[in-house]
N, C-alpha and C. Protein backbone atom coordinates (compact mmCIF):
# COMPACT_ATOMS: atom_id res chain seq x y z
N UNK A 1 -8.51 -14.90 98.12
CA UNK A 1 -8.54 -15.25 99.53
C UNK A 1 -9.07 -16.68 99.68
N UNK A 2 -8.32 -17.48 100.53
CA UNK A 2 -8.73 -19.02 100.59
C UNK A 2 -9.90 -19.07 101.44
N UNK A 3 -10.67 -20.40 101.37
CA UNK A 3 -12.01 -20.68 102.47
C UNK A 3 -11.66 -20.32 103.52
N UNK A 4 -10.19 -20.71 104.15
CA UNK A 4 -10.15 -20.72 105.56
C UNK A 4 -9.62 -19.30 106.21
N UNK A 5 -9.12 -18.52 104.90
CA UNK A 5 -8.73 -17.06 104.95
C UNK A 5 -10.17 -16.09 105.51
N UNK A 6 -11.13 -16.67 104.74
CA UNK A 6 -12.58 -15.44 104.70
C UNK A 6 -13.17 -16.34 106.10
N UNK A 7 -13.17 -17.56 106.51
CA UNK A 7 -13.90 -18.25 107.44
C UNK A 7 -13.26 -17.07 108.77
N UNK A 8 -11.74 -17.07 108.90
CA UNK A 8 -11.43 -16.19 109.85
C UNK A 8 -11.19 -14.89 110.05
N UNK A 9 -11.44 -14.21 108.82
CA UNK A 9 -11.92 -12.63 108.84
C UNK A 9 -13.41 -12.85 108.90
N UNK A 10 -14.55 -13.69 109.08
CA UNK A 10 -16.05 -13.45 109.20
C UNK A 10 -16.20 -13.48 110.62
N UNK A 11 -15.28 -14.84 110.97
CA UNK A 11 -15.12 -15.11 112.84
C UNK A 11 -14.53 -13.11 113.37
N UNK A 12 -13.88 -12.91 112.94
CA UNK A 12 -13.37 -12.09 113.56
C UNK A 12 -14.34 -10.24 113.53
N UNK A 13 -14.85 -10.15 112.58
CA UNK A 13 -16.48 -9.20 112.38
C UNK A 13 -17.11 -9.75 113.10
N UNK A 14 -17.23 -10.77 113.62
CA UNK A 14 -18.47 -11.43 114.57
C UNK A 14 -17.94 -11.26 115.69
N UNK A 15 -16.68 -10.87 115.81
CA UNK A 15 -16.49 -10.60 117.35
C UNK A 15 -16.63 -9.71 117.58
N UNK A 16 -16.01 -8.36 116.52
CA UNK A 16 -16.36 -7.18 116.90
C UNK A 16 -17.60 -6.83 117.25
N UNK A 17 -18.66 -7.30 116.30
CA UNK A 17 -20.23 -7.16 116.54
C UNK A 17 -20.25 -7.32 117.99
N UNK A 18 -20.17 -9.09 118.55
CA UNK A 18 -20.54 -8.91 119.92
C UNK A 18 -19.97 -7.88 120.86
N UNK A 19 -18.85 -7.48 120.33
CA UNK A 19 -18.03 -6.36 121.45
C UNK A 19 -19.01 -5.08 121.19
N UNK A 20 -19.52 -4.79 120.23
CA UNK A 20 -20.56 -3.05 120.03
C UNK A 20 -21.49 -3.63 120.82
N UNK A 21 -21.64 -4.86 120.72
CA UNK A 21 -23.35 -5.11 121.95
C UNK A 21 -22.61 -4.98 122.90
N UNK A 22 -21.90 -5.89 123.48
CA UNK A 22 -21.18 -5.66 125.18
C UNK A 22 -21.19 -4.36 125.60
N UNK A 23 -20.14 -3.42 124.77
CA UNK A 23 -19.98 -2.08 125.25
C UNK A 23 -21.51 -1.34 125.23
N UNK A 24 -22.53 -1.53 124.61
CA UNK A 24 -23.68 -1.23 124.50
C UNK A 24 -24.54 -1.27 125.67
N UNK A 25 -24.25 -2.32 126.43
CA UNK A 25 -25.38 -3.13 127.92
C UNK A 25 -25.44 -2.19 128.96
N UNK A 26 -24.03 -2.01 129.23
CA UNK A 26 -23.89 -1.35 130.27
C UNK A 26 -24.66 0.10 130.35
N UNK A 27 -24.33 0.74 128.62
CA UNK A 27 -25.13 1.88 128.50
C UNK A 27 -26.56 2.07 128.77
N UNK A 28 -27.33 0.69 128.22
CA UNK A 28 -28.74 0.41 128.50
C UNK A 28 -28.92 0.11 129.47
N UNK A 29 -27.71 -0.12 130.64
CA UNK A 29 -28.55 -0.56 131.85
C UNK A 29 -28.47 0.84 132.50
N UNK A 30 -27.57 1.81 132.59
CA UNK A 30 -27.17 3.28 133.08
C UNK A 30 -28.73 4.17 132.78
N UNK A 31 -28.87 3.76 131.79
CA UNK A 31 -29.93 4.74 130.97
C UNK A 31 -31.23 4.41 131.60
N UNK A 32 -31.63 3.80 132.57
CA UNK A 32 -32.50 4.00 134.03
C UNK A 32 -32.58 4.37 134.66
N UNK A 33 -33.97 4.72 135.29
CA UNK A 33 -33.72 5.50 136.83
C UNK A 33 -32.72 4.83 137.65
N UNK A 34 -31.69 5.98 138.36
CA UNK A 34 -30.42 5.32 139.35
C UNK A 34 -29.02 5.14 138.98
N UNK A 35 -28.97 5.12 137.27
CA UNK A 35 -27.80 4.59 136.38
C UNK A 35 -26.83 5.84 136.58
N UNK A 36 -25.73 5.55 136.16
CA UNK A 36 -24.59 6.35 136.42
C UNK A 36 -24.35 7.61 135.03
N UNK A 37 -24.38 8.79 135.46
CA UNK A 37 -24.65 9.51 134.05
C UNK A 37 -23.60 9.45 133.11
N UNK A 38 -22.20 9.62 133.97
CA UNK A 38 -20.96 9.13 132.86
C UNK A 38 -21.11 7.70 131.90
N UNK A 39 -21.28 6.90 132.54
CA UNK A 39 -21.82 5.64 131.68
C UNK A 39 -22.64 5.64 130.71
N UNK A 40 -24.06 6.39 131.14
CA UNK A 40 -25.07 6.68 129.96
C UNK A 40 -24.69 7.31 129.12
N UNK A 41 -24.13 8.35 129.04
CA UNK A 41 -23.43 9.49 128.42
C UNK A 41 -22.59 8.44 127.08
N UNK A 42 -21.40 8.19 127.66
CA UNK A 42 -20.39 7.78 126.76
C UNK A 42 -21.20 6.13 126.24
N UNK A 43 -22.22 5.34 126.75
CA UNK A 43 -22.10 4.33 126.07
C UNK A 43 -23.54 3.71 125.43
N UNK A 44 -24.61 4.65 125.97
CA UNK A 44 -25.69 4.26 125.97
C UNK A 44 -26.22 5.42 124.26
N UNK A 45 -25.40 4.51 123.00
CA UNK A 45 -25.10 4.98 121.77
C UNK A 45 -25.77 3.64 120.99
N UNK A 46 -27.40 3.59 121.02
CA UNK A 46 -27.84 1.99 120.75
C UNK A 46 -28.10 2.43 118.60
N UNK A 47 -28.11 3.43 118.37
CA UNK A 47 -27.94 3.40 116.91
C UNK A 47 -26.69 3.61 116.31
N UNK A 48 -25.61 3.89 116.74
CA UNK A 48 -24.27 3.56 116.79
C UNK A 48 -23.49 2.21 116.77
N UNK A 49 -23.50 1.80 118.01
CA UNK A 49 -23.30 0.63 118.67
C UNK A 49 -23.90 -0.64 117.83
N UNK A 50 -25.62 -0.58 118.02
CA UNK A 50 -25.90 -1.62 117.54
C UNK A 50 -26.48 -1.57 116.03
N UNK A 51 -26.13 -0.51 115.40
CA UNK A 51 -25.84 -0.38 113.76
C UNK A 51 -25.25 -1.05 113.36
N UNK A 52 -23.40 -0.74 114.05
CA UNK A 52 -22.68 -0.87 113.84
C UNK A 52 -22.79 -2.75 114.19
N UNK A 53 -22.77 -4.04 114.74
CA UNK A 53 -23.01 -4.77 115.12
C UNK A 53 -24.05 -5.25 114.28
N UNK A 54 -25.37 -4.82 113.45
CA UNK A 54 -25.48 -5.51 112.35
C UNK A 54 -24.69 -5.12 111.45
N UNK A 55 -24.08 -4.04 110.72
CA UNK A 55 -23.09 -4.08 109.52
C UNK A 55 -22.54 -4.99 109.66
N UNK A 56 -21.47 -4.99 110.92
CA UNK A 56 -20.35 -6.03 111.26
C UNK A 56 -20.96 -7.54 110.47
N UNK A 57 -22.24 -8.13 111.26
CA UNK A 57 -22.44 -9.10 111.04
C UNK A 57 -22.98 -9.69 109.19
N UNK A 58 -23.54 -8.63 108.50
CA UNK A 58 -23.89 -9.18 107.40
C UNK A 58 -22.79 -8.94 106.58
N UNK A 59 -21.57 -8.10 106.91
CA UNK A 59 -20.35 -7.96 106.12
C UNK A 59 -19.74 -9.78 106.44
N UNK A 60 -19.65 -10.16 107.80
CA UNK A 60 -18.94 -11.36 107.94
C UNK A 60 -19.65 -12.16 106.68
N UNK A 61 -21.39 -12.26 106.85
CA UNK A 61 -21.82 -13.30 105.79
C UNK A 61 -21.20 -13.09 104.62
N UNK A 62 -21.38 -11.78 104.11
CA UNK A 62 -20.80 -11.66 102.95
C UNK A 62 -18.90 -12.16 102.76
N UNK A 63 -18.44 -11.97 103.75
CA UNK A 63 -17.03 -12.37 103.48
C UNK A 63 -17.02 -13.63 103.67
N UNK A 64 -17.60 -14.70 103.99
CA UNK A 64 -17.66 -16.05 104.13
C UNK A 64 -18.04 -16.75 102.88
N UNK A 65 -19.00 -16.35 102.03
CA UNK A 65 -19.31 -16.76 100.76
C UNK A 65 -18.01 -16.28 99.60
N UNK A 66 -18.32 -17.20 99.04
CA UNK A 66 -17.20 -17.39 97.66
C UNK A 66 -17.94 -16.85 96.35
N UNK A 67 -17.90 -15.44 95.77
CA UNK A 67 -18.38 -15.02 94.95
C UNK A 67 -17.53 -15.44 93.42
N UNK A 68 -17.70 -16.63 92.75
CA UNK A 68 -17.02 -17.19 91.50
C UNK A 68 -17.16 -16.78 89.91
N UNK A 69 -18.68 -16.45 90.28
CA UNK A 69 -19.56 -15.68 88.75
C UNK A 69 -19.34 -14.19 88.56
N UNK A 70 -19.35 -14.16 87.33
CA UNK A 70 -19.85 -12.09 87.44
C UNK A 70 -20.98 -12.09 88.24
N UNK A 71 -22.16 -13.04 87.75
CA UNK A 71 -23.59 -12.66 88.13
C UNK A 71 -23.64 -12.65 90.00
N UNK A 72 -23.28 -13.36 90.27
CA UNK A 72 -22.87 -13.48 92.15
C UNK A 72 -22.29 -12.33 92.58
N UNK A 73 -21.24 -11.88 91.73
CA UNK A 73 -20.33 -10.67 92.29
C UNK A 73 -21.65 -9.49 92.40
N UNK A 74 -21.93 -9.48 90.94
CA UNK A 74 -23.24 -8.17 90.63
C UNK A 74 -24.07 -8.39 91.82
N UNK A 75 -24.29 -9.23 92.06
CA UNK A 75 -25.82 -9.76 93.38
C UNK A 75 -25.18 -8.76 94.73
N UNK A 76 -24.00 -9.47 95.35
CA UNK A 76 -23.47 -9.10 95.97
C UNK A 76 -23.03 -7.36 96.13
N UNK A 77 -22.92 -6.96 95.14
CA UNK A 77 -22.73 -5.61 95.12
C UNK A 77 -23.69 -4.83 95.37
N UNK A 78 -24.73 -5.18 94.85
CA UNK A 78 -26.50 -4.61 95.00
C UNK A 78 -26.65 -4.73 96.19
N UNK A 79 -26.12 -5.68 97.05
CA UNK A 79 -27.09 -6.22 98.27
C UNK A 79 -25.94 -4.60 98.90
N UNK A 80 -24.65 -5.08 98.50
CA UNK A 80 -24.11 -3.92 99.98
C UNK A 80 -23.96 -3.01 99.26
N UNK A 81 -24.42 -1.98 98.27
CA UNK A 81 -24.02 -0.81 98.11
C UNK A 81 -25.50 -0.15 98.64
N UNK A 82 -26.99 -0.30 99.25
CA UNK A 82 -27.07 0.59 99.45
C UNK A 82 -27.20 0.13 101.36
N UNK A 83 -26.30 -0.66 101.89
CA UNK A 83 -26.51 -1.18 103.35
C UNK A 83 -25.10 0.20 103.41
N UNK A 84 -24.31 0.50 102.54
CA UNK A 84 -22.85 1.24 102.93
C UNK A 84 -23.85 2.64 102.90
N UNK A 85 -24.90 3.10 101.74
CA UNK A 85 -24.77 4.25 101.66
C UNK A 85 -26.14 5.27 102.60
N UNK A 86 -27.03 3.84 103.29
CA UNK A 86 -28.05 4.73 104.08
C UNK A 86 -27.06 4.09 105.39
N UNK A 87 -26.53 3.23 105.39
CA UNK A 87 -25.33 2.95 106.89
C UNK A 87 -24.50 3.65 107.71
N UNK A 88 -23.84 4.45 106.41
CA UNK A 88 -22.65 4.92 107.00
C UNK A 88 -23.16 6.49 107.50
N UNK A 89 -23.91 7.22 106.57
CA UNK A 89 -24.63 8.58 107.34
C UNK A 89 -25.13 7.97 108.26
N UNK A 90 -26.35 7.23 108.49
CA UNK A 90 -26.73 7.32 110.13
C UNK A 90 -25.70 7.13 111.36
N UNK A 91 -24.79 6.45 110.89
CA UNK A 91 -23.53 5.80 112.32
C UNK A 91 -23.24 7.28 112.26
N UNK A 92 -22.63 8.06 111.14
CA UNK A 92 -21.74 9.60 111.38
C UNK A 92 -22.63 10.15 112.16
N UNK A 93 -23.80 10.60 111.88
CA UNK A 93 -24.78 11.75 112.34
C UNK A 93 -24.95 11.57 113.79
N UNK A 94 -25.49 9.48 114.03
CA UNK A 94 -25.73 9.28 115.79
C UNK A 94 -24.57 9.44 116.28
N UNK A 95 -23.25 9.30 115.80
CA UNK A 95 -22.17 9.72 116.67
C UNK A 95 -22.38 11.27 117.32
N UNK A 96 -22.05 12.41 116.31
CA UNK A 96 -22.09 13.73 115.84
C UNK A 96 -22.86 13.99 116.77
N UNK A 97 -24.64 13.99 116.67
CA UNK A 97 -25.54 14.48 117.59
C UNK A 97 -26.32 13.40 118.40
N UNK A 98 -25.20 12.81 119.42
CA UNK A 98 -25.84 11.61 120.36
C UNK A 98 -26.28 12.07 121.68
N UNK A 99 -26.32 13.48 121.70
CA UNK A 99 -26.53 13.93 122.77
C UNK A 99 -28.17 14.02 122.92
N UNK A 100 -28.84 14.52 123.51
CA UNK A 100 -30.05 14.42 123.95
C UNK A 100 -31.05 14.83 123.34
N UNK A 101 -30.04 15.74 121.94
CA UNK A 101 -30.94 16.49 120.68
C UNK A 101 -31.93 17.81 121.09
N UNK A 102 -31.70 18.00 122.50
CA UNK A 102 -32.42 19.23 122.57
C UNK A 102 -31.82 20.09 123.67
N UNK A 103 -32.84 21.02 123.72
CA UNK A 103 -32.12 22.51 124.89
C UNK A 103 -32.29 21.84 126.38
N UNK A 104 -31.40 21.86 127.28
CA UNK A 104 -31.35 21.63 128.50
C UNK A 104 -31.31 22.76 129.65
N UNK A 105 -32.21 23.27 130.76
CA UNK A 105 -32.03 23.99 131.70
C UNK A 105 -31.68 23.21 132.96
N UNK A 106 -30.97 23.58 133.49
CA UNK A 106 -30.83 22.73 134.74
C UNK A 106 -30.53 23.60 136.19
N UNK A 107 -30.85 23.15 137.67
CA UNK A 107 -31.45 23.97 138.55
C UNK A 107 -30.46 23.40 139.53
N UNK A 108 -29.64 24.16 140.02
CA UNK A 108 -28.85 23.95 141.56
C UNK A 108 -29.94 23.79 142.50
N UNK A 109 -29.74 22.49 143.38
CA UNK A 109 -31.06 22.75 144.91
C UNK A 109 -30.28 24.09 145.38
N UNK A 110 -31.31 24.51 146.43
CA UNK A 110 -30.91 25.57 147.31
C UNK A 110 -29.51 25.13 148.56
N UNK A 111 -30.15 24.28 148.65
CA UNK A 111 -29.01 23.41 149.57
C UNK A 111 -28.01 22.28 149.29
N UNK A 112 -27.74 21.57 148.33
CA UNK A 112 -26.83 21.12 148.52
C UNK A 112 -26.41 21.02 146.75
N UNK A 113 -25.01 21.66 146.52
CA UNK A 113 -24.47 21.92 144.82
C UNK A 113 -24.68 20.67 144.04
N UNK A 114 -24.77 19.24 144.55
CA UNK A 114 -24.57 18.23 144.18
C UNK A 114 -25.44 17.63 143.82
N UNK A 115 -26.77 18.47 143.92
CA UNK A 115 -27.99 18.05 143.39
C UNK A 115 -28.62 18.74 142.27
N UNK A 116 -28.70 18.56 141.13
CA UNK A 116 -29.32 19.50 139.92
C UNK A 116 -30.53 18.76 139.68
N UNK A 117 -31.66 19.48 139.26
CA UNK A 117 -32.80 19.82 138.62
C UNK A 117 -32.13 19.16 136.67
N UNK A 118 -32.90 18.70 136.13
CA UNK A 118 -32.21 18.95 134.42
C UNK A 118 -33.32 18.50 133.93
N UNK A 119 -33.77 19.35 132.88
CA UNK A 119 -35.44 19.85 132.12
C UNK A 119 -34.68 19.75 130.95
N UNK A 120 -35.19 18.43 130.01
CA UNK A 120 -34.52 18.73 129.09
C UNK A 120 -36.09 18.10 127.60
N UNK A 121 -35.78 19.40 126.37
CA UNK A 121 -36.89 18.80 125.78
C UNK A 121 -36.55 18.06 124.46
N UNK A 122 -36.98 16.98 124.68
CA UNK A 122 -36.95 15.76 123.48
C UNK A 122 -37.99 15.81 122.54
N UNK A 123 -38.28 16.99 122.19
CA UNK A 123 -39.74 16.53 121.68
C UNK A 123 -39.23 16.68 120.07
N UNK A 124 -37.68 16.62 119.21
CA UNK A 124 -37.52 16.69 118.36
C UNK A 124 -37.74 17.63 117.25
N UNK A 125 -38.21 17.47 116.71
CA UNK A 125 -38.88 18.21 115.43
C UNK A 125 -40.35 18.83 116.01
N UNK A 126 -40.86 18.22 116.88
CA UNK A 126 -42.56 18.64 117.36
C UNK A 126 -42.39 20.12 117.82
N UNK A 127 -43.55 20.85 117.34
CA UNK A 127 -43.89 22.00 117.67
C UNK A 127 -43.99 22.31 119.39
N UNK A 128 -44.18 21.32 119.87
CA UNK A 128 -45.18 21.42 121.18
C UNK A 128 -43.87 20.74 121.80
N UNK A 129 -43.34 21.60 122.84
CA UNK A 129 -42.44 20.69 123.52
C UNK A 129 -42.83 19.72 124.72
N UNK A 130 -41.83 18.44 124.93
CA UNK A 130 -41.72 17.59 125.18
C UNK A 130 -40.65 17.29 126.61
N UNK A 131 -40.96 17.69 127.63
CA UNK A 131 -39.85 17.51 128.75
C UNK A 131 -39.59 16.68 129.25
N UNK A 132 -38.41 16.43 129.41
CA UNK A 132 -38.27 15.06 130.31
C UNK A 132 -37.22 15.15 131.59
N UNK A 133 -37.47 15.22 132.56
CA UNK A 133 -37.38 15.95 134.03
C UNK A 133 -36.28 14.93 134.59
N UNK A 134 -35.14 15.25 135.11
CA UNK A 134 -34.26 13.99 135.96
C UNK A 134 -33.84 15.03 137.04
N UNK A 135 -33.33 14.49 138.62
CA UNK A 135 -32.51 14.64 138.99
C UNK A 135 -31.15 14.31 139.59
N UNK A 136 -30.38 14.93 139.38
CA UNK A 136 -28.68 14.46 138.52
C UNK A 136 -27.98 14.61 140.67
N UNK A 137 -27.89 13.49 141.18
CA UNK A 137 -27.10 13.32 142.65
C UNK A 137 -25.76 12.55 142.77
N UNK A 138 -24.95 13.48 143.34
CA UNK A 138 -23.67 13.10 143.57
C UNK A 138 -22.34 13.87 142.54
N UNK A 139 -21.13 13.24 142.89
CA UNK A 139 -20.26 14.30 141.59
C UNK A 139 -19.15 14.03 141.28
N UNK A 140 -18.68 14.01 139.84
CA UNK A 140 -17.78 13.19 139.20
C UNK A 140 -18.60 11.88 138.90
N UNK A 141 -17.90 10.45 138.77
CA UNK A 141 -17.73 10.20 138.43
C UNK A 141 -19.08 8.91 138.83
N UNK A 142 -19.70 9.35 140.16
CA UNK A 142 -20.52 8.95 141.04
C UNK A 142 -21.75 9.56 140.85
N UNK A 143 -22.14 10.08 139.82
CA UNK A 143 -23.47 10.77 139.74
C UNK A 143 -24.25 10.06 139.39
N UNK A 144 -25.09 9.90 139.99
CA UNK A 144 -26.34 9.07 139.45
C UNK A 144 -27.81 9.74 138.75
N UNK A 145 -28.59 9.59 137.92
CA UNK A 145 -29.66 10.08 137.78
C UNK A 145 -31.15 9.91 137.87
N UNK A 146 -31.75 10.32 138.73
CA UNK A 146 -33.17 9.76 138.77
C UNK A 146 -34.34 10.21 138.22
N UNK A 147 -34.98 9.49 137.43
CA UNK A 147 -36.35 9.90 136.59
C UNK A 147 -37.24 10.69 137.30
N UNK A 148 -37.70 11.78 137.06
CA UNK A 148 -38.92 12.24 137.66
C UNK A 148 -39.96 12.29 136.85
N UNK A 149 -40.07 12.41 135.21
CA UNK A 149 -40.85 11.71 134.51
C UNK A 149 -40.92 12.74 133.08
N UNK A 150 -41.73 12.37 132.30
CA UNK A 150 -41.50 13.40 131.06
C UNK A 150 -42.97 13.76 130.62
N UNK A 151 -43.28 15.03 130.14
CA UNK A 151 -44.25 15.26 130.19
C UNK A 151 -44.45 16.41 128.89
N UNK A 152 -45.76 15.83 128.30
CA UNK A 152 -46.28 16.19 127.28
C UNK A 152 -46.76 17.98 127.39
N UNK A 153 -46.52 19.06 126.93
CA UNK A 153 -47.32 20.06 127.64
C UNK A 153 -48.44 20.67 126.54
N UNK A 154 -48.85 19.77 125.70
CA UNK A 154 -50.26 19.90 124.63
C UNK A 154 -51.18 19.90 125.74
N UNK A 155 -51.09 18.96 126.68
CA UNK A 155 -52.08 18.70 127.79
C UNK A 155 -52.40 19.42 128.74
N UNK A 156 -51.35 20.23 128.85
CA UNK A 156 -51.37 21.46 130.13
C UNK A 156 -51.18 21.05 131.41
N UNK A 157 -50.32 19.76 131.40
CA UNK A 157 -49.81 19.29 132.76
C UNK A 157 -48.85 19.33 133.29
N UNK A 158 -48.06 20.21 132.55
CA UNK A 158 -46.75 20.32 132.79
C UNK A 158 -46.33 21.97 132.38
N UNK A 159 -46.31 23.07 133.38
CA UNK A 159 -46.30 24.11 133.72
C UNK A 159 -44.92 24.45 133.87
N UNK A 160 -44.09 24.37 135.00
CA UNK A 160 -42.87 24.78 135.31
C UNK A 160 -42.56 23.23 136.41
N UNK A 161 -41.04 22.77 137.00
CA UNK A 161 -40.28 22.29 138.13
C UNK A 161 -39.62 23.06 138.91
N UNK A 162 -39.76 23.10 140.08
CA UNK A 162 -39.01 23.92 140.83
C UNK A 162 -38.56 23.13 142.10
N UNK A 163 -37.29 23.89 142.40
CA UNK A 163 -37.06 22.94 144.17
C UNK A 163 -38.22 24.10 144.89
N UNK A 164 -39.14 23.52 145.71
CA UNK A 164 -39.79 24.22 146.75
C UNK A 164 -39.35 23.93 147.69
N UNK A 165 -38.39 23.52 148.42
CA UNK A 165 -37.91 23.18 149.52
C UNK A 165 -36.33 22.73 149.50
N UNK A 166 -35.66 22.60 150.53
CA UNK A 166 -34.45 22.01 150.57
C UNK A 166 -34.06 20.71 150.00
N UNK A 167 -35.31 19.72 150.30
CA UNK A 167 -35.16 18.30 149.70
C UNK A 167 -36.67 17.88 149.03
N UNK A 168 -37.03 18.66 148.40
CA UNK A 168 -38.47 18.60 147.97
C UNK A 168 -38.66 19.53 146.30
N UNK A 169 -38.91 18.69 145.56
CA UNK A 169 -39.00 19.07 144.07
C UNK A 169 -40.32 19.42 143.84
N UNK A 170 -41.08 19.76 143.87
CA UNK A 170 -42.36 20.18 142.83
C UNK A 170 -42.87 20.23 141.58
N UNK A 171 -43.47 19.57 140.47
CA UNK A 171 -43.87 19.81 139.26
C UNK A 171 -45.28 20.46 139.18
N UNK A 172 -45.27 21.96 138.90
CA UNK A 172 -46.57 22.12 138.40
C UNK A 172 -47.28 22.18 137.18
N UNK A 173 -48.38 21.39 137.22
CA UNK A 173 -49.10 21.66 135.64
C UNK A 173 -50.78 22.52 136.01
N UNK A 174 -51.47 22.36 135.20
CA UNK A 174 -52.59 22.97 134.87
C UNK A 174 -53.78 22.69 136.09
N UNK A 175 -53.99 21.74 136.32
CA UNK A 175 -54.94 21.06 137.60
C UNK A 175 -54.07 20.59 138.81
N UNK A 176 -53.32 20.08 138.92
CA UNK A 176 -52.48 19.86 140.17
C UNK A 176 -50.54 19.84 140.42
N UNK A 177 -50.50 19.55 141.66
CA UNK A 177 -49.23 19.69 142.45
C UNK A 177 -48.62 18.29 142.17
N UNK A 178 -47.55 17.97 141.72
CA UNK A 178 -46.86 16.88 142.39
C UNK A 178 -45.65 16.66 142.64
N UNK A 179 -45.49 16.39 143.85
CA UNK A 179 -44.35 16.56 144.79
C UNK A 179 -43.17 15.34 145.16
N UNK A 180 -42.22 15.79 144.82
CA UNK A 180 -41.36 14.69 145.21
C UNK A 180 -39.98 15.15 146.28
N UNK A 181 -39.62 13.90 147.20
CA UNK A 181 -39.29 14.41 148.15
C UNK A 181 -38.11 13.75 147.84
N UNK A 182 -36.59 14.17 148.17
CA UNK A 182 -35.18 13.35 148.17
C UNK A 182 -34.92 13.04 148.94
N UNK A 183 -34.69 11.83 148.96
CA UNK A 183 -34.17 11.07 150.27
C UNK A 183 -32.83 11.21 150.50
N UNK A 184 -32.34 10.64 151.51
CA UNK A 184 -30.83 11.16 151.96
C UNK A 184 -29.87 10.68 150.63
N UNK A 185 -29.87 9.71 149.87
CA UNK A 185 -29.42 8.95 149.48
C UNK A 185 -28.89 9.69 147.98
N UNK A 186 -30.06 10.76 147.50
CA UNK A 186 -30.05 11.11 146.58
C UNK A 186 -31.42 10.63 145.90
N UNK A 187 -32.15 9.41 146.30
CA UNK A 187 -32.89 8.83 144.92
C UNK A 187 -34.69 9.83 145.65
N UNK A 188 -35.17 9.55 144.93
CA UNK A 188 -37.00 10.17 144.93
C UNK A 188 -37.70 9.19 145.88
N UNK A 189 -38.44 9.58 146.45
CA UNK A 189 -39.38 9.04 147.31
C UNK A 189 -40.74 9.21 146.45
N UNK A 190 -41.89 8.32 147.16
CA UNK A 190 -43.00 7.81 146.20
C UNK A 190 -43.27 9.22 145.99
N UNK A 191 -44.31 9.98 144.89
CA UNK A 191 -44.59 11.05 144.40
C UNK A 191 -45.85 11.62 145.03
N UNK A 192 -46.12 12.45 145.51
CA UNK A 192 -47.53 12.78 146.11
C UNK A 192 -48.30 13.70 144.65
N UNK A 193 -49.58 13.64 144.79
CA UNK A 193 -50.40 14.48 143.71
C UNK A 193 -51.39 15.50 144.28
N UNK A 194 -51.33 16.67 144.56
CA UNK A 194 -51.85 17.30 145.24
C UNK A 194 -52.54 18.14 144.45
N UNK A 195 -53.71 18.75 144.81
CA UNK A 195 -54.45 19.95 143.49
C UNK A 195 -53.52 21.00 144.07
N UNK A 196 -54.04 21.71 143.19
CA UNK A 196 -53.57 23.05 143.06
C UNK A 196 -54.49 23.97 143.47
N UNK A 197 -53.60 24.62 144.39
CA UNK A 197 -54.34 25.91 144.97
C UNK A 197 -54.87 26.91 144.21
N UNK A 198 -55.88 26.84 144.38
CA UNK A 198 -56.87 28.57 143.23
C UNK A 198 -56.19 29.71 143.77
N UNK A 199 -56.17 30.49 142.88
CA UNK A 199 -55.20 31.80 142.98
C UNK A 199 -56.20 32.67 143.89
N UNK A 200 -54.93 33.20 144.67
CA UNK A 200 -55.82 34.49 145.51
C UNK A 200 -56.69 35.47 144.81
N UNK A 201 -57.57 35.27 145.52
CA UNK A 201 -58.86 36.64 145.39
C UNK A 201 -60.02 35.80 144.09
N UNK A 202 -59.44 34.55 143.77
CA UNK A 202 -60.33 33.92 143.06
C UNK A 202 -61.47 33.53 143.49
N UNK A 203 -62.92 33.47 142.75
CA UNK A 203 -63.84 33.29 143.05
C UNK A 203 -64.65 34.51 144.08
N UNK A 204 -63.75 35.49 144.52
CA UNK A 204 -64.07 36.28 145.09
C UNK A 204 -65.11 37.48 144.60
């Protein structure tokens, strides 16, 4: 392959790279409170994406250099046989299981279908689960999702979510109430923190 042969197969890995970041942004910007869930879903794939986008790029270096020696070739081989062989399992696997990696329950409001509750726990491999609370407004293609927050339950602050009301979410944990209210719009209003009521006949 001539200089100017490998100069424009390295240009051309370097484009692809920037294209796994491009398609990547949008995912990272979705993947916020408000972001669109179809978007997050299909693009917000940052060990995929931007794996894939360094391979791309140290394959270009490597195709740009002129390997002339055995000893250069040998160098060269060392450097990418083990970037191919811990590389290519992680891209398969984050494709495979890019989903959220854990069990999801999710809660119709009482009033309107277009609003879900979704309790989902990330806590991985940890014994002690790990929730992380959204609610999912609007439908098709227009859904948006808003953070309600994620919560550790080693601590005992995080009990059950429930809709208590028509437009009013509740999280209870161990010492208090906190309440969030939906605005017309779909998104959360500021969070109130309220104690928690002592159980009837307590202290009695």
């Amino acid at each position: 392959m001539t200089a100017r042969r490998r100069k424009q197969v390295a240009w051309v890995l370097r484009g692809l790279a920037l294209a796994a970041l491009l398609v990547y942004l949008p995912g990272w910007h979705a993947s916020r409170s408000g972001g669109l869930v179809v978007v997050e879903h299909w693009l917000n794939r940052p060990v995929l994406l931007i794996g894939s986008a360094v391979v791309l790029i140290v394959v270009s270096l490597v195709v740009e250099l002129e390997f002339r020696t055995w000893f250069s070739q040998i160098g060269c081989a060392a450097l990418l046989a083990p970037l191919v062989v811990a590389g290519v399992p992680v891209l398969f696997l984050s494709y495979v299981f890019s989903g959220d990696g854990g069990r999801e329950d999710r809660f119709v409001s009482p009033s309107r279908p277009d609003r879900i509750l979704s309790v989902t726990n990330v806590s991985g491999f940890s014994i002690d689960p790990v929730y992380q609370v959204e609610l999912e407004a609007g439908t098709g293609w227009f859904t948006r999702h808003w953070s309600i927050g994620t919560w550790d339950t080693r601590d005992g602050e995080f009990i059950r979510v429930d809709w208590s009301g028509p437009d009013r979410i509740t999280v209870t944990g161990r010492t208090s109430l906190t309440v969030f209210e939906v605005l017309p719009d779909g998104s959360l209003g500021e969070p109130r923190v309220l104690p928690k009521p002592a159980p009837v006949g307590a202290g009695s």
